[in-house]
C-alpha atoms as a PDB file:
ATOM      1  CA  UNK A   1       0.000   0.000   0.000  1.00  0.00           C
ATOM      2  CA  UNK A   2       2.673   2.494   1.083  1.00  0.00           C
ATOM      3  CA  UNK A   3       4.459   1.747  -2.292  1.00  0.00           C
ATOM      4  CA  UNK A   4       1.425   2.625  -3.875  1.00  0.00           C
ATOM      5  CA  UNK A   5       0.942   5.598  -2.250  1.00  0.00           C
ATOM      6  CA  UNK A   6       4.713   6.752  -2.646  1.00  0.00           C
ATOM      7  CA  UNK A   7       4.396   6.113  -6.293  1.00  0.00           C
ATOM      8  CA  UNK A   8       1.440   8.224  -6.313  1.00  0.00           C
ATOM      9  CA  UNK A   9       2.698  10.779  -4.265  1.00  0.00           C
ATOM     10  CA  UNK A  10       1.372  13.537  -6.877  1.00  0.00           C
ATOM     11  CA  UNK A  11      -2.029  12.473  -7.102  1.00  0.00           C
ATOM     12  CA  UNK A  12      -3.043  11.663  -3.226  1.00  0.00           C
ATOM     13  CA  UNK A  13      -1.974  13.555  -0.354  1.00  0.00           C
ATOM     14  CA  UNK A  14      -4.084  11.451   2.255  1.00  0.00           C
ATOM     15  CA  UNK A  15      -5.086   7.529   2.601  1.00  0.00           C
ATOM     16  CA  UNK A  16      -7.584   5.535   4.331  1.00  0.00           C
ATOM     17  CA  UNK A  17      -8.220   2.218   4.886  1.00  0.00           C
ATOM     18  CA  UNK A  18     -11.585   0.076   5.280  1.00  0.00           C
ATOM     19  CA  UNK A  19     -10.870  -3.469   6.136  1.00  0.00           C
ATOM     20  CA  UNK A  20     -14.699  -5.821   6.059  1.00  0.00           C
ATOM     21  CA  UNK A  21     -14.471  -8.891   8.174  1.00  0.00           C
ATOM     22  CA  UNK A  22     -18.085 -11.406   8.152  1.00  0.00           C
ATOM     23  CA  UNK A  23     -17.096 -11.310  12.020  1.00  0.00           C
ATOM     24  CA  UNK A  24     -14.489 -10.835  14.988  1.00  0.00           C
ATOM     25  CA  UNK A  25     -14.061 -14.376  14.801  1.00  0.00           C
ATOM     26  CA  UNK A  26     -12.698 -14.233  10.754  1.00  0.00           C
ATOM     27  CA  UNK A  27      -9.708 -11.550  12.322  1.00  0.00           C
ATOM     28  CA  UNK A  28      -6.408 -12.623  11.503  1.00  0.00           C
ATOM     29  CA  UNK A  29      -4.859 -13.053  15.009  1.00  0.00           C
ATOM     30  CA  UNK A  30      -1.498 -12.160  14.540  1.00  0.00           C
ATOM     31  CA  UNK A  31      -1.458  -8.651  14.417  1.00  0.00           C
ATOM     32  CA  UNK A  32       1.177  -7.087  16.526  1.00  0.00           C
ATOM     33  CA  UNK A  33       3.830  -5.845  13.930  1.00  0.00           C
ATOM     34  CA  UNK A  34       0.790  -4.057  12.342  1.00  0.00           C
ATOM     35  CA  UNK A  35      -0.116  -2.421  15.639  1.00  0.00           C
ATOM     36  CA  UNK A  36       0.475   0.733  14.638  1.00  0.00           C
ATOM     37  CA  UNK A  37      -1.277   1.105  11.294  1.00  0.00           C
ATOM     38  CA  UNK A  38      -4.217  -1.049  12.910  1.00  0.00           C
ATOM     39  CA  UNK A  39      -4.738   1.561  16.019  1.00  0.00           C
ATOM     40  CA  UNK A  40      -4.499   4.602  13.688  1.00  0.00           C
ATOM     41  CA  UNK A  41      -7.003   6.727  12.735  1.00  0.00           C
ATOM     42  CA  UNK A  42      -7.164   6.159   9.067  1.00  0.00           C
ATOM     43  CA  UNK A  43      -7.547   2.683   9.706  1.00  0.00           C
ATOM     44  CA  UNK A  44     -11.142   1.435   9.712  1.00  0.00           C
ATOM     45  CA  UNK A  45     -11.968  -2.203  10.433  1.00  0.00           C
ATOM     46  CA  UNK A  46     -15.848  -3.467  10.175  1.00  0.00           C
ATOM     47  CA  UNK A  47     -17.187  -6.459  11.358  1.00  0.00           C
ATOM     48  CA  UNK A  48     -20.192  -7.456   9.088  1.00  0.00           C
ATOM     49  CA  UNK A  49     -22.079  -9.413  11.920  1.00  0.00           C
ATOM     50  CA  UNK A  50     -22.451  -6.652  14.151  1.00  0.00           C
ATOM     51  CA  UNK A  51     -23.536  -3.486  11.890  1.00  0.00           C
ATOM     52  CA  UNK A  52     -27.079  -4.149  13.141  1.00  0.00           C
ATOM     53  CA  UNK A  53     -30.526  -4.856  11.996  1.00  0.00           C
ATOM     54  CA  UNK A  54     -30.006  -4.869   8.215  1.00  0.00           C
ATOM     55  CA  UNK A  55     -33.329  -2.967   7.766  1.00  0.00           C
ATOM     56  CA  UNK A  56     -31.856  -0.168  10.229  1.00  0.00           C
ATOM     57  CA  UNK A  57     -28.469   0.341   7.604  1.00  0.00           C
ATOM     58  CA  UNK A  58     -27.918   2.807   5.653  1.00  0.00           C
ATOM     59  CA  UNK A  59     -28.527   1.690   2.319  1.00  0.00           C
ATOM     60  CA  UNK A  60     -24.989   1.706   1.157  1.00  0.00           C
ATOM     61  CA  UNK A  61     -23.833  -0.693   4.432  1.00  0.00           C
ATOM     62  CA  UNK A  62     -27.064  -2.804   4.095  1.00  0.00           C
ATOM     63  CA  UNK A  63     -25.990  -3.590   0.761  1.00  0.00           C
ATOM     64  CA  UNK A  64     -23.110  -4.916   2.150  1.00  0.00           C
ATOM     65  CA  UNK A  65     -24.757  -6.498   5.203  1.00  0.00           C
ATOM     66  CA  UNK A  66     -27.012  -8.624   2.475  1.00  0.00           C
ATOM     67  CA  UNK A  67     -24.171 -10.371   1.082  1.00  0.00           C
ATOM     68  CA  UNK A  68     -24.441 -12.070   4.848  1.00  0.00           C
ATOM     69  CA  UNK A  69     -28.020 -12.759   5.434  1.00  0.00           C
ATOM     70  CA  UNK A  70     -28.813 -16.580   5.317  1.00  0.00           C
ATOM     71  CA  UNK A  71     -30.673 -17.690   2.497  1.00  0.00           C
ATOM     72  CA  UNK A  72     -34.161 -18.233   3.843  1.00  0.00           C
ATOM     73  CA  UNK A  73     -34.324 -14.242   4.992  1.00  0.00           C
ATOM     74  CA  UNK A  74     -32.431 -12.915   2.068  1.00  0.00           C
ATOM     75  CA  UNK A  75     -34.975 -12.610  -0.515  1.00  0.00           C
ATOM     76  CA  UNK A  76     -37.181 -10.704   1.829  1.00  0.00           C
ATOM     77  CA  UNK A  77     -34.239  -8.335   2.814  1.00  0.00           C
ATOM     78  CA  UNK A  78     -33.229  -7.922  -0.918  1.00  0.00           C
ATOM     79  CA  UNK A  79     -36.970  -6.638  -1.669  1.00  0.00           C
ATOM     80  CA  UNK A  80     -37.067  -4.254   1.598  1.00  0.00           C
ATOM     81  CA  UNK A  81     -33.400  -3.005   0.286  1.00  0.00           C
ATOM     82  CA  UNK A  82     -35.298  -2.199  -3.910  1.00  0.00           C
ATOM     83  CA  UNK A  83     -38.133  -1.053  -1.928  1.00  0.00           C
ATOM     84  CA  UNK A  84     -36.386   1.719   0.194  1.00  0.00           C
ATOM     85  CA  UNK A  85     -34.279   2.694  -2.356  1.00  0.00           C
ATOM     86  CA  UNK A  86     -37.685   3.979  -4.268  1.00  0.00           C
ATOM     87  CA  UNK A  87     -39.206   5.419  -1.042  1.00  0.00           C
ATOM     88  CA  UNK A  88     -35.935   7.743  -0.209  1.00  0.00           C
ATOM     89  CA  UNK A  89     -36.173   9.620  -3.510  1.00  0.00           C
ATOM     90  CA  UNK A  90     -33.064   8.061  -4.582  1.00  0.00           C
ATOM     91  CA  UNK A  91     -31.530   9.999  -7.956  1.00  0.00           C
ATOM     92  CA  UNK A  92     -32.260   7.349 -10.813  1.00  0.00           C
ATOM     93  CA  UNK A  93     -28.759   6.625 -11.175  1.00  0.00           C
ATOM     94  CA  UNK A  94     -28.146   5.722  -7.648  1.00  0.00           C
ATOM     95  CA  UNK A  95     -31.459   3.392  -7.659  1.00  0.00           C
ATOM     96  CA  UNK A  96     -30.078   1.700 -10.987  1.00  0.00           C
ATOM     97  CA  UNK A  97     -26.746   0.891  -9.169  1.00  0.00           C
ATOM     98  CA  UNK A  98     -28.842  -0.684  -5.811  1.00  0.00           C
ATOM     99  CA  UNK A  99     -31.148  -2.546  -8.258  1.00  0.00           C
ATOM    100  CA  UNK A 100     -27.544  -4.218  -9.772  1.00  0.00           C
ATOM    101  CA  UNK A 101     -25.913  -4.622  -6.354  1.00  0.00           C
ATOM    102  CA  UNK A 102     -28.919  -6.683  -5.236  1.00  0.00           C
ATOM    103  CA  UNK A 103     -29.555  -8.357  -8.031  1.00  0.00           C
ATOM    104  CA  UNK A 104     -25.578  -9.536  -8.216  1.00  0.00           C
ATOM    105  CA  UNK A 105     -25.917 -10.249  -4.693  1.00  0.00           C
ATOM    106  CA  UNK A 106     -28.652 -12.636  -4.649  1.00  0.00           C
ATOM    107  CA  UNK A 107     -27.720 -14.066  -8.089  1.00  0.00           C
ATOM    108  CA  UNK A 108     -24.628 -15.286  -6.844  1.00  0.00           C
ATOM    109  CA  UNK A 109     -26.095 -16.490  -3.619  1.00  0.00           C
ATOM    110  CA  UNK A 110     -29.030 -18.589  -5.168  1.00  0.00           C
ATOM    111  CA  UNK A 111     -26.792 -19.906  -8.098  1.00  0.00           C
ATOM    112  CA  UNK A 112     -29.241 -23.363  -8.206  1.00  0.00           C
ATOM    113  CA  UNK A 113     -31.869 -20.675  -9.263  1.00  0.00           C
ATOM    114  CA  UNK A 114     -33.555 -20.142 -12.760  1.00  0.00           C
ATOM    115  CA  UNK A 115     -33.364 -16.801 -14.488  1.00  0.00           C
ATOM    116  CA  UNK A 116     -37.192 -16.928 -13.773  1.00  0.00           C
ATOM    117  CA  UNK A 117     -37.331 -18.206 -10.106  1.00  0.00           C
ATOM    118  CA  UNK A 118     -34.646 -14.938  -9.297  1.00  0.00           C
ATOM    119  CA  UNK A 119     -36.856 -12.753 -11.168  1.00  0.00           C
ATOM    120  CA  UNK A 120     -40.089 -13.560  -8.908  1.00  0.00           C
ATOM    121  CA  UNK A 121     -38.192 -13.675  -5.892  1.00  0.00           C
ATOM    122  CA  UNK A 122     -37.239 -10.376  -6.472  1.00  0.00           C
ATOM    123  CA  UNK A 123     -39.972  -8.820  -8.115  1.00  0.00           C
ATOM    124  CA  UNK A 124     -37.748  -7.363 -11.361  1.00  0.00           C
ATOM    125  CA  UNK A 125     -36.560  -8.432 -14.712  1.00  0.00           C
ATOM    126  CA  UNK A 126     -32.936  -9.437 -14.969  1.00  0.00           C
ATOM    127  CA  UNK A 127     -32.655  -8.058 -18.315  1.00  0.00           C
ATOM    128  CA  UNK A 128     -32.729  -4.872 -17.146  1.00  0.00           C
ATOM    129  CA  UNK A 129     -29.912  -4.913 -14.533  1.00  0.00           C
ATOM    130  CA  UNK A 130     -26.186  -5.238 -15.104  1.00  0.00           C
ATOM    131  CA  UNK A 131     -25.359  -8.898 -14.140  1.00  0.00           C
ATOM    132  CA  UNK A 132     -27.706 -10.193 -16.804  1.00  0.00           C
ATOM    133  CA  UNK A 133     -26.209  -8.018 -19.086  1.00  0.00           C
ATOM    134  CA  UNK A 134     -22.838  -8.924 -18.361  1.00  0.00           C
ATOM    135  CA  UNK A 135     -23.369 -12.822 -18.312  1.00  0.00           C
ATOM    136  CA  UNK A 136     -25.250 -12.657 -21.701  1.00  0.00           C
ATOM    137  CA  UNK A 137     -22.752 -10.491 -23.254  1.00  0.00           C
ATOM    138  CA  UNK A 138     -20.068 -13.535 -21.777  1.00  0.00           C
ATOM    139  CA  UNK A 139     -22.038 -15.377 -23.025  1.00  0.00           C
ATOM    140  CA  UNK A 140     -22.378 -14.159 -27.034  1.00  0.00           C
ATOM    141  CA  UNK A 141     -18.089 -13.741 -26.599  1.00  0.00           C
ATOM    142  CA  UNK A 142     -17.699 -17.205 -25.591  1.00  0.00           C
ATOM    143  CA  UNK A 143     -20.148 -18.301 -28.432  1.00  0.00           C
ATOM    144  CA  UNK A 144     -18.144 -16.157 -31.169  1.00  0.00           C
ATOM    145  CA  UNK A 145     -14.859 -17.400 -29.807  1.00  0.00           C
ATOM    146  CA  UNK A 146     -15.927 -21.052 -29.418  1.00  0.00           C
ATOM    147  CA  UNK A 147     -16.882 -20.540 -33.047  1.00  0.00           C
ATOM    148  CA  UNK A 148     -13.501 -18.726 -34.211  1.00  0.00           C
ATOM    149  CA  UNK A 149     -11.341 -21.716 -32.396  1.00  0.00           C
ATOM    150  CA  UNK A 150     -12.868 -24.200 -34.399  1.00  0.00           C
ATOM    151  CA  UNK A 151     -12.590 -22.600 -37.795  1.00  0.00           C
ATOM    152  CA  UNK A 152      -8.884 -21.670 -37.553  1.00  0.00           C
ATOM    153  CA  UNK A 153      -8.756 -25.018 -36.067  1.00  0.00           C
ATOM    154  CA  UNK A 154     -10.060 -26.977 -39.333  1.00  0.00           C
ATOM    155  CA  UNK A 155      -7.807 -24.020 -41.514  1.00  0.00           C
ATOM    156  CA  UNK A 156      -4.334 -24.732 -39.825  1.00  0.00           C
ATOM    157  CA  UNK A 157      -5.064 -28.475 -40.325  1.00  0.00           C
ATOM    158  CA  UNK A 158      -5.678 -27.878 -43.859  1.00  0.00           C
ATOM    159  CA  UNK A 159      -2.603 -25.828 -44.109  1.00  0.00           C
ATOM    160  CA  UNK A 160      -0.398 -27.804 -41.820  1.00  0.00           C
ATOM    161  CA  UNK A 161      -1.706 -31.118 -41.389  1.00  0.00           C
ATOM    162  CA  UNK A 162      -3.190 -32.793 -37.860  1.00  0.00           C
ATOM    163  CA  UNK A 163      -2.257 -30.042 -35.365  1.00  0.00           C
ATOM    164  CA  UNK A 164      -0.779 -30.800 -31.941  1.00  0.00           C
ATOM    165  CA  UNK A 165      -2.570 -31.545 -28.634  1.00  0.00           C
ATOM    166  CA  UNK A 166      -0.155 -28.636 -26.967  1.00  0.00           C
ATOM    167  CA  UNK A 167      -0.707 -26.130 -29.879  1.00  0.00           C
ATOM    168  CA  UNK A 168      -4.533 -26.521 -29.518  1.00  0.00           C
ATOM    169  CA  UNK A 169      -4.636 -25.878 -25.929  1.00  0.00           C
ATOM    170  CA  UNK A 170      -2.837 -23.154 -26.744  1.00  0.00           C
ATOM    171  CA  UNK A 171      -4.967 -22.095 -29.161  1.00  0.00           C
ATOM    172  CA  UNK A 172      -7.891 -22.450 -27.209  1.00  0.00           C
ATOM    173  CA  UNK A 173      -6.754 -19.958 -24.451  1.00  0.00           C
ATOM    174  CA  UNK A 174      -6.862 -17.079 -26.972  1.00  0.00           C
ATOM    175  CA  UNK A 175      -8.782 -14.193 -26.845  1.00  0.00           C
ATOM    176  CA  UNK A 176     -11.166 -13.673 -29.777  1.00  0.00           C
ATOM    177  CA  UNK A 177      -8.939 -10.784 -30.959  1.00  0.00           C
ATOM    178  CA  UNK A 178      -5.675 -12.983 -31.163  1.00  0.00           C
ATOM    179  CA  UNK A 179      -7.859 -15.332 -32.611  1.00  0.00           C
ATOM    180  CA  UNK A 180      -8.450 -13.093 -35.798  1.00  0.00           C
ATOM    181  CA  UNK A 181      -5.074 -12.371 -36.317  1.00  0.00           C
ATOM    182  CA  UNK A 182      -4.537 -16.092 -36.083  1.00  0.00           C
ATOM    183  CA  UNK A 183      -6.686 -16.468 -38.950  1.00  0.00           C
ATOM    184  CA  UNK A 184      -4.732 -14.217 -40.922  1.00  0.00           C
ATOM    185  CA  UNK A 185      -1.477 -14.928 -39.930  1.00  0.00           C
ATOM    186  CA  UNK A 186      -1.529 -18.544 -40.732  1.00  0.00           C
ATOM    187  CA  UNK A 187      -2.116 -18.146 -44.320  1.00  0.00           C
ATOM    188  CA  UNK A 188       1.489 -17.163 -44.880  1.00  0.00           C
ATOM    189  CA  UNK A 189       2.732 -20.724 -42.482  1.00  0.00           C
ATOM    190  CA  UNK A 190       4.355 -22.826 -44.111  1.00  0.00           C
ATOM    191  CA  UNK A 191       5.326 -25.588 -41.526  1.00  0.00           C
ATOM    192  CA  UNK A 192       3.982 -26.370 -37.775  1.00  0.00           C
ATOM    193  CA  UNK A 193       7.248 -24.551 -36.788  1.00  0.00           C
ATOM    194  CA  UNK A 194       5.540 -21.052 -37.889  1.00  0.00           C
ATOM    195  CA  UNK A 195       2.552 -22.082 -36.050  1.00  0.00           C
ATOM    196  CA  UNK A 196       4.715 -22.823 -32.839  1.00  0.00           C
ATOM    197  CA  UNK A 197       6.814 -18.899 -33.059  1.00  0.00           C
ATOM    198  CA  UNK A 198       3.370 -17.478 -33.635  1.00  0.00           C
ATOM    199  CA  UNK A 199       1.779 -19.235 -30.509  1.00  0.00           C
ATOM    200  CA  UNK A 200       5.195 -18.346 -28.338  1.00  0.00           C
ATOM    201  CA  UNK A 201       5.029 -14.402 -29.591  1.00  0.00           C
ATOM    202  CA  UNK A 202       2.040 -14.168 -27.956  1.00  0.00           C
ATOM    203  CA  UNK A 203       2.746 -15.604 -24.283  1.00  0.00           C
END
């Protein structure tokens, strides 16, 4: 951290530090060489289990507080936590940003879930918030990459004859990008050995 900061010394003239523990009990106990930094005043440690009466937060530390609830009194919490942040006249931007917290939060906690099941527990459509989003747009990047690996694939055998085991691992660890100039590249090999100095230029 202090390396950081020294690097940085132009941009920040101050730090603080928040650490979040689930409780007292999760506390790492060995903590004497740090005794300064951890009794100092920009040092801030929280202990999830004992912030209160989720429903008593404010919103921004309830939000955190949910990621704790047990699963039989989350999806009531999450709905309270959607619910207040209409009632307190939050600006639109701030209630699109709660709606994606909770809806991240509980889709990660209720993972043997449908898309649907979520969606009534919650009272919203995922296909407005950001986690659906992000997993479907995942999901159309794996797709068009899955799709990319097997044509260059079935073009370097073509080229080069049966490709290796270790080259197609390889080649199935690039990104869709690399994966284009792949396609180009290999027009010019000649031999599995161009393949190989193509795949080692890009580790």
């Amino acid at each position: 951290m202090f390396l950081y900061f020294y690097r940085n010394r132009d941009r920040f003239s101050d730090w603080q530090a928040v650490v979040i523990y689930p409780s007292r009990t999760t506390e790492q106990r060995q903590t004497h060489p740090y005794r300064a930094l951890l009794e100092c005043e920009q040092m801030n440690r929280v202990y999830l289990d004992e912030l209160g009466e989720i429903d008593q937060l404010p919103l921004n530390l309830a939000l955190i507080a949910l990621t704790m609830i047990d699963e039989a009194d989350a999806p009531e919490a999450a709905r309270n936590l959607l619910a207040r942040s209409q009632r307190e006249n939050q600006p639109p931007p701030m209630n699109r940003a709660i709606m994606d917290m909770v809806t991240t939060i509980m889709v990660y906690k209720f993972t043997h879930l449908s898309q649907r099941e979520v969606e009534e527990m919650l009272g919203v459509r995922l296909q407005e918030t950001r986690v659906y989003q992000e997993v479907r747009a995942e999901g159309e990047e794996f797709g068009r990459r899955d799709e990319a690996t097997s044509f260059v694939l079935r073009l370097l055998t073509r080229k080069l004859g049966e490709v290796s085991e270790a080259a197609q691992s390889q080649i199935n660890d690039l990104s869709l990008p690399q994966l284009e100039s792949l396609g180009e590249a290999l027009l010019d090999f000649t031999s599995p050995d161009d393949l190989a100095t193509w795949l080692a230029a890009q580790e």
